[in-house]
N, C-alpha and C. Protein backbone atom coordinates (compact mmCIF):
# COMPACT_ATOMS: atom_id res chain seq x y z
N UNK A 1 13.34 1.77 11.15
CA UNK A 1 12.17 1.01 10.77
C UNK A 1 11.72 0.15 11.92
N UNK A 2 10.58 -0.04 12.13
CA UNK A 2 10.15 -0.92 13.23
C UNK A 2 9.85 -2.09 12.32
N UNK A 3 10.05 -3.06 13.32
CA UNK A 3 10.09 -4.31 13.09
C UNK A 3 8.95 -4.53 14.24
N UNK A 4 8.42 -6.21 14.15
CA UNK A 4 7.21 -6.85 14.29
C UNK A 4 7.24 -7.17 15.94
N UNK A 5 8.64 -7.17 16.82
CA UNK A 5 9.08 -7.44 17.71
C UNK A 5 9.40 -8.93 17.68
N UNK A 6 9.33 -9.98 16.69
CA UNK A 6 9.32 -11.17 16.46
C UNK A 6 10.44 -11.67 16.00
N UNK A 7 11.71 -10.75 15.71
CA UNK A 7 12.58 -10.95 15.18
C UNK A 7 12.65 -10.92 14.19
N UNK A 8 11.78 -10.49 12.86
CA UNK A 8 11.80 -9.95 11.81
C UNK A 8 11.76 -8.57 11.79
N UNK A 9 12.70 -7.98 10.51
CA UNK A 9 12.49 -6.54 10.40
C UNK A 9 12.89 -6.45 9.16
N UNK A 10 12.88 -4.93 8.85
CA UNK A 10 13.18 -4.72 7.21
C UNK A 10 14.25 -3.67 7.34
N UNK A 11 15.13 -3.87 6.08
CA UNK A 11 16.23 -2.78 6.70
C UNK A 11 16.30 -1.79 6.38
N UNK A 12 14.74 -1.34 5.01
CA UNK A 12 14.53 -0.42 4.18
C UNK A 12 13.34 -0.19 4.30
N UNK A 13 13.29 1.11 3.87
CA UNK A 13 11.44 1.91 3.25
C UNK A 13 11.36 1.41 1.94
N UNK A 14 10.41 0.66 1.89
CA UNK A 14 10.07 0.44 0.21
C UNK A 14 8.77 1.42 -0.05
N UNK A 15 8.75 2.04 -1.55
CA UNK A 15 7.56 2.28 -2.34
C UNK A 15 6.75 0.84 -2.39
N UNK A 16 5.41 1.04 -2.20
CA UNK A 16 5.04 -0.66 -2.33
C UNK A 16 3.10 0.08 -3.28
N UNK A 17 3.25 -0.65 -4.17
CA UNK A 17 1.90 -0.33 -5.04
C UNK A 17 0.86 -1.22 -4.72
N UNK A 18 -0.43 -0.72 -4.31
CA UNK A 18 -1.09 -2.33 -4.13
C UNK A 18 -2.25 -1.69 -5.01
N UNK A 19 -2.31 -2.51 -5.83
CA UNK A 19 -3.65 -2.32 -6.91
C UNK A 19 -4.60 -3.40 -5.88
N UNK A 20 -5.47 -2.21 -5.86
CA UNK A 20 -7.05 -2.88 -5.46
C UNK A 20 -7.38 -2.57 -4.00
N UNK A 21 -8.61 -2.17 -3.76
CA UNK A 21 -8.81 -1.98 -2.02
C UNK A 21 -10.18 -2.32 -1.92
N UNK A 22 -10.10 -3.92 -1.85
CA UNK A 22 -10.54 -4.77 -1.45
C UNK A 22 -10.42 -5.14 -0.21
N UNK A 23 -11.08 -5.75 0.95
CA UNK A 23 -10.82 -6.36 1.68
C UNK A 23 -9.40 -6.62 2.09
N UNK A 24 -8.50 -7.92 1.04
CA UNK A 24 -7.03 -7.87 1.12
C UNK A 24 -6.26 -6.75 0.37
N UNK A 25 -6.43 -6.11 -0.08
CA UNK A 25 -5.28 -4.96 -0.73
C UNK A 25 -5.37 -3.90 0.57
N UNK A 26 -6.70 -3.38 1.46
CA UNK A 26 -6.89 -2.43 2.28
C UNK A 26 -6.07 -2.75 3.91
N UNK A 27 -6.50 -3.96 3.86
CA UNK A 27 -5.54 -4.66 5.34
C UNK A 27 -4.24 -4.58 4.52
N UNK A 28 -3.53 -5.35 3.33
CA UNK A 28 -2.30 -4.98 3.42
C UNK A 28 -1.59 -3.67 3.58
N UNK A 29 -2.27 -2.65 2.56
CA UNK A 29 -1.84 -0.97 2.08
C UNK A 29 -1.63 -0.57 3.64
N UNK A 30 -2.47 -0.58 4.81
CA UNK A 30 -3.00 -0.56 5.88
C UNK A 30 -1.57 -0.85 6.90
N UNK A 31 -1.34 -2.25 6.70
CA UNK A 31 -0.09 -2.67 7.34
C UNK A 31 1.11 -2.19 6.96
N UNK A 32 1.42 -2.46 5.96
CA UNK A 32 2.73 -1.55 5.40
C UNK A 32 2.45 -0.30 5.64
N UNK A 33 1.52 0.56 5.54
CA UNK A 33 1.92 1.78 5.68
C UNK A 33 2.08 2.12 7.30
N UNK A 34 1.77 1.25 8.51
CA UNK A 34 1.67 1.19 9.52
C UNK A 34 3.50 1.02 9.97
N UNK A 35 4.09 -0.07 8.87
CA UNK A 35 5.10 -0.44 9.08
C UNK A 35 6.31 0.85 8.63
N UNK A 36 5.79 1.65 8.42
CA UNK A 36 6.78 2.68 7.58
C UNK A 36 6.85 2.70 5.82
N UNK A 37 6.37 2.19 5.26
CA UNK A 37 6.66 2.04 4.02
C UNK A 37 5.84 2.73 3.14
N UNK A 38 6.13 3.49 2.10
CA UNK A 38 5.29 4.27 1.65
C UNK A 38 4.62 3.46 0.40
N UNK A 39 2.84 3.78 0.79
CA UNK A 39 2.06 2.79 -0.14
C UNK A 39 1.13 3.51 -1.18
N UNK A 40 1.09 3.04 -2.22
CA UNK A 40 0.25 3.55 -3.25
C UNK A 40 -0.67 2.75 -3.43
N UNK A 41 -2.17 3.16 -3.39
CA UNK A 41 -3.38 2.60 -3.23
C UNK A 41 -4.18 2.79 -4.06
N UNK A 42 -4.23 2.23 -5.38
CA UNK A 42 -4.84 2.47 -6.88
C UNK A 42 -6.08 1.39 -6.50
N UNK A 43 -7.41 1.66 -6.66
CA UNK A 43 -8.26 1.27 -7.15
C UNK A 43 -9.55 1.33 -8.34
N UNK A 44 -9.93 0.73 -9.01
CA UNK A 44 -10.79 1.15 -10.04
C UNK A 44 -12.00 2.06 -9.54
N UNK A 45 -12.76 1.80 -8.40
CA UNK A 45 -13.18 2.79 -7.65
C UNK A 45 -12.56 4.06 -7.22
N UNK A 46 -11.79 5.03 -7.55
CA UNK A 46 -10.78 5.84 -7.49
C UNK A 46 -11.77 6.40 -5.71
N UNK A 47 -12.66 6.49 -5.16
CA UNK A 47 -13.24 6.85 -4.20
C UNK A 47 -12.93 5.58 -2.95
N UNK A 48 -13.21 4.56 -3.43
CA UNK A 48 -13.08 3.76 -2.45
C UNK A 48 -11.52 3.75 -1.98
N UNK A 49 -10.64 4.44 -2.86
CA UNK A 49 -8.55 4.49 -2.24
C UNK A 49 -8.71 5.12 -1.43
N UNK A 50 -9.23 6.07 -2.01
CA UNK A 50 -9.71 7.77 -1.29
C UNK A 50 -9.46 7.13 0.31
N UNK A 51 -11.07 6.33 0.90
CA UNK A 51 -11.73 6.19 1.74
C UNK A 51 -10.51 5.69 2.62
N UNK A 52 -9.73 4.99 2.22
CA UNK A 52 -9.09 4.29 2.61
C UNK A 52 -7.70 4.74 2.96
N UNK A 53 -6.96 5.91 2.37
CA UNK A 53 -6.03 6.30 2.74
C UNK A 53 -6.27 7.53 3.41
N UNK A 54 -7.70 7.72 3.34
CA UNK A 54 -7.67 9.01 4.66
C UNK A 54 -7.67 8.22 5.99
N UNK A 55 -7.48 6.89 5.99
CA UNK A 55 -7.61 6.79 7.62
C UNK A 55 -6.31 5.81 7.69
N UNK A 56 -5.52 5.93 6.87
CA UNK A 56 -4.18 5.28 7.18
C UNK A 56 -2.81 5.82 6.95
N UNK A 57 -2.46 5.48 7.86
CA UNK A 57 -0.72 6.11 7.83
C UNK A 57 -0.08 5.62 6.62
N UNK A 58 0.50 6.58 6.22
CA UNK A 58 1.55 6.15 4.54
C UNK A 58 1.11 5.68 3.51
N UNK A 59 -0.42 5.78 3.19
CA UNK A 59 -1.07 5.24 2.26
C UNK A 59 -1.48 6.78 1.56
N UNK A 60 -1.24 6.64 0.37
CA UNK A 60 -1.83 7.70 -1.00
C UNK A 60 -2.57 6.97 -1.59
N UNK A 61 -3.52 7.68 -1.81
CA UNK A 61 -4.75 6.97 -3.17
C UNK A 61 -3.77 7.61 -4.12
N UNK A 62 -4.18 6.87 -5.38
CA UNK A 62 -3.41 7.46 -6.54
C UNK A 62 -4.59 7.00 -7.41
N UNK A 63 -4.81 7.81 -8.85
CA UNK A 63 -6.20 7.68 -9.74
C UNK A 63 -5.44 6.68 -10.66
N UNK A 64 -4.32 6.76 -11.40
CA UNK A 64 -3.78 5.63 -12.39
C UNK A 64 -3.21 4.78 -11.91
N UNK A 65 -2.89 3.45 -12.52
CA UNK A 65 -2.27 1.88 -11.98
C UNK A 65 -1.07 2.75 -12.66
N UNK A 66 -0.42 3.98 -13.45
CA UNK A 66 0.70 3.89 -13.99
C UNK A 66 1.67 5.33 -12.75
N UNK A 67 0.57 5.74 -12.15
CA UNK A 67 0.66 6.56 -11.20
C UNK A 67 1.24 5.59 -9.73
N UNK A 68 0.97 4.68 -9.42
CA UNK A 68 1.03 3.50 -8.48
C UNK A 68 2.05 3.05 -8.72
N UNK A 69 2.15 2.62 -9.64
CA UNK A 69 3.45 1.26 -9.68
C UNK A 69 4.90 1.96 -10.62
N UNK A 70 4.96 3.52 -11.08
CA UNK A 70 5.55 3.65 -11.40
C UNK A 70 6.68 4.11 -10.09
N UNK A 71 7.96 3.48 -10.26
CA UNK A 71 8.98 3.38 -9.27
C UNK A 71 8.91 2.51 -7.66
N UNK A 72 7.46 2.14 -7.53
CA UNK A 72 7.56 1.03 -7.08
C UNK A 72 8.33 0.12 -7.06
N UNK A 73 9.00 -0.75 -5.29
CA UNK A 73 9.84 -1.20 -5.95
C UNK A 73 9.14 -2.65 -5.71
N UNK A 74 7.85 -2.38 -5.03
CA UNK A 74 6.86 -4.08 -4.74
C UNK A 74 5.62 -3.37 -6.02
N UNK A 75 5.32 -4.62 -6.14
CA UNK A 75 3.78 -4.57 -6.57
C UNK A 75 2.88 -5.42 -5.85
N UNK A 76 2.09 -5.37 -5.52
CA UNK A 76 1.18 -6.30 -4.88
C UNK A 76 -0.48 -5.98 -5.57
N UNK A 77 -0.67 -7.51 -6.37
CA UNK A 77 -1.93 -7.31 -6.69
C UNK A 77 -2.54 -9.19 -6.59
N UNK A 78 -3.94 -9.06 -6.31
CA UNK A 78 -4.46 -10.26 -6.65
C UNK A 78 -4.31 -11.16 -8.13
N UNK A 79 -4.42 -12.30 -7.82
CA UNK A 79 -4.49 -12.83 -9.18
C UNK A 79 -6.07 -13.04 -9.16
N UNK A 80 -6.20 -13.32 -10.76
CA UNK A 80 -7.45 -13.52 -10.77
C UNK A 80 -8.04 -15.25 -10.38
């Protein structure tokens, strides 16, 4: 796994679900999947995940939130 060169690193691949690709869900899905980690990218726009995991490493659009977060072992979503 690569680490940040900062002296942080992770010692695992996580599944990581990020409901929403927004602005912040697209930079995160974006980073983690940059970082190695495999990301599931559920949005209610099922087109706008799309858009978004064709141009990023380790990111899947997925059409259901039960498709996403099932076995996930992060969730990452906004609060309202």
């Amino acid at each position: 796994m690569r680490g940040n060169g900062k002296g942080s690193s992770m010692s695992h691949v996580s599944t990581v679900a990020v409901l929403g690709a927004g602005a912040l869900g697209t930079a995160m899905a974006m980073r983690l999947g940059d970082c190695g980690h495999e990301v599931r990218l559920w949005n209610r726009t099922e087109e706008r995940a799309r858009a978004v995991a064709e141009h990023a490493a380790g990111v899947t659009a997925v059409r259901a939130v039960g498709d996403a977060v099932s076995g996930a072992s992060v969730v990452l979503t906004r609060a309202p």
